[in-house]
Every structure is written in C-alpha cells, then in structure tokens.
C-alpha atoms as a PDB file:
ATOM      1  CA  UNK A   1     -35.918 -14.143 -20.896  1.00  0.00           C
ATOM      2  CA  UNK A   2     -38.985 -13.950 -18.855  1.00  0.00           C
ATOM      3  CA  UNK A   3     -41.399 -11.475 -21.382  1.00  0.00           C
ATOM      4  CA  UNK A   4     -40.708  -7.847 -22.917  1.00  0.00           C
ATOM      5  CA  UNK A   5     -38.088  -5.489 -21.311  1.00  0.00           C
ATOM      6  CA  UNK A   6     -39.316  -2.099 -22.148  1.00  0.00           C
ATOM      7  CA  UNK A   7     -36.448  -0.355 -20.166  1.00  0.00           C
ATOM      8  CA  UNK A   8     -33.427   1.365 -21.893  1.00  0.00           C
ATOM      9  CA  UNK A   9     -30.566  -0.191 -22.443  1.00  0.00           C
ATOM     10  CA  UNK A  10     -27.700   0.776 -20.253  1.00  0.00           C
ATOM     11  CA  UNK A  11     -24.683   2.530 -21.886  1.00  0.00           C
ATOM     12  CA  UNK A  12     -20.897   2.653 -20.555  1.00  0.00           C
ATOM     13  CA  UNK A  13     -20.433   5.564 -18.321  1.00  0.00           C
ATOM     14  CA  UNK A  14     -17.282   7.996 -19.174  1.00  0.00           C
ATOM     15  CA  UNK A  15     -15.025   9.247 -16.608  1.00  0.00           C
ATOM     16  CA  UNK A  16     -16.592  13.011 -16.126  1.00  0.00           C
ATOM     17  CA  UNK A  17     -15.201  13.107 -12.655  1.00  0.00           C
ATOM     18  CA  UNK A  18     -13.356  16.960 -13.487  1.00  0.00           C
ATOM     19  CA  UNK A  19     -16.974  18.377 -15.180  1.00  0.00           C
ATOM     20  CA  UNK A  20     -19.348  20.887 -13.665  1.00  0.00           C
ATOM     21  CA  UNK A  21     -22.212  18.692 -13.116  1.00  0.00           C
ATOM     22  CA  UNK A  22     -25.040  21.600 -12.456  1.00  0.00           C
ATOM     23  CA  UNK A  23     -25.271  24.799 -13.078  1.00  0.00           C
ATOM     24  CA  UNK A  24     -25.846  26.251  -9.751  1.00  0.00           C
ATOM     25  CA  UNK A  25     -22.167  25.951  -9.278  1.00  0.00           C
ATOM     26  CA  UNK A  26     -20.604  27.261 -12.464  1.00  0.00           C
ATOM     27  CA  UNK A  27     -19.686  31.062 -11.499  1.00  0.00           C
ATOM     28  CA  UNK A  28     -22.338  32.664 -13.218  1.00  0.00           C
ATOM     29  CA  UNK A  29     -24.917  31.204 -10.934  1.00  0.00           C
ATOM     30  CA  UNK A  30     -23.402  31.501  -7.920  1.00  0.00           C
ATOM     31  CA  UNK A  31     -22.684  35.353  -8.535  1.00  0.00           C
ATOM     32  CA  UNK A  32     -25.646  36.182 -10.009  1.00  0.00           C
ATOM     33  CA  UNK A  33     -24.293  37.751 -13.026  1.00  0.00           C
ATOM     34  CA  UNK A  34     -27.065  35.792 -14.952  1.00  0.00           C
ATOM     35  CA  UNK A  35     -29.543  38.235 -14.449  1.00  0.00           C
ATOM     36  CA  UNK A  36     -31.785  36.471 -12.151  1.00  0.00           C
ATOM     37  CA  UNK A  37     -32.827  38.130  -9.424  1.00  0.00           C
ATOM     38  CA  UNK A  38     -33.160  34.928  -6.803  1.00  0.00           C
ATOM     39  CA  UNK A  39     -29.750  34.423  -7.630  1.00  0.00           C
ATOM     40  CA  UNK A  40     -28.203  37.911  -6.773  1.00  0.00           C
ATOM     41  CA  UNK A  41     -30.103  38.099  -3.733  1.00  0.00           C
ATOM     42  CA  UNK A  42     -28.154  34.361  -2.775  1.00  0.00           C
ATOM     43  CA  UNK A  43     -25.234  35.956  -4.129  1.00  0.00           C
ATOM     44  CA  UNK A  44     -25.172  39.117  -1.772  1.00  0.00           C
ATOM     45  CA  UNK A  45     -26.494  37.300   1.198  1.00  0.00           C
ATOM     46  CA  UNK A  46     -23.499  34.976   0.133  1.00  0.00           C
ATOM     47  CA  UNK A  47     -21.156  37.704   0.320  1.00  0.00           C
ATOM     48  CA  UNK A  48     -22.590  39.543   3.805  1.00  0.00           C
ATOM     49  CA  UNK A  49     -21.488  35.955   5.399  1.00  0.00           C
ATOM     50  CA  UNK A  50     -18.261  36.321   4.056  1.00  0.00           C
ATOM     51  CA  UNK A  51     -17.625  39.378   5.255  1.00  0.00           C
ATOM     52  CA  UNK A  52     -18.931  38.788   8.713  1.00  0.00           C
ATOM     53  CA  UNK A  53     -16.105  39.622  11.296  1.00  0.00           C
ATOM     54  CA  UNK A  54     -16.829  35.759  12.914  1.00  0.00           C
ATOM     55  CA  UNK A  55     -16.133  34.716   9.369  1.00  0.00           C
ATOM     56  CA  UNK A  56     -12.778  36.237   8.654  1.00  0.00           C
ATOM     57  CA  UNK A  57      -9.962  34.338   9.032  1.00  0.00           C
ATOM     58  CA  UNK A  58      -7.016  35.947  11.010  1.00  0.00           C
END
C-alpha cells in the first residue's frame, strides 16, 4: 500500500477465556511450594491475613 510493513501479521485469537494466564496464580506460586523463598514469605504473610480475627468470617 503505502511502502514495506515490517510488522507481524495478526493471527485469529482462540477462546482461552477458562486458562491460567500467569503463573503467579496457579497454586504452586501462590503457596510457595515452588521452592522460592519470595514466594513462601508472600505465602505465609498471605496466610497471617487470613487468619487475622478482623478477617474471619462469622
């Protein structure tokens, strides 16, 4: 049309709406069983809040 188009061309999306789309929220992660220590640290501070008596339903 008007020169070169360089950019890639675009491809028909699927319906992934039902996939994990990062890993930060697949269970692993978000437990810290993955053996990173950032992670576990989240995961316990995670689980303090949780069991906070102004978090506890009831």
């Amino acid at each position: 049309m008007n020169g070169i188009n360089f950019g890639k061309a675009k491809s028909e999306k699927k319906d992934d709406a039902n996939k994990v789309k990062t890993k930060a929220r697949k269970k692993g992660y978000q437990t810290g069983s993955h053996k990173s220590g950032a992670a576990k640290h989240k995961a316990e501070i995670r689980q303090r809040v949780k069991n906070r008596a102004s978090q506890r339903k009831g």
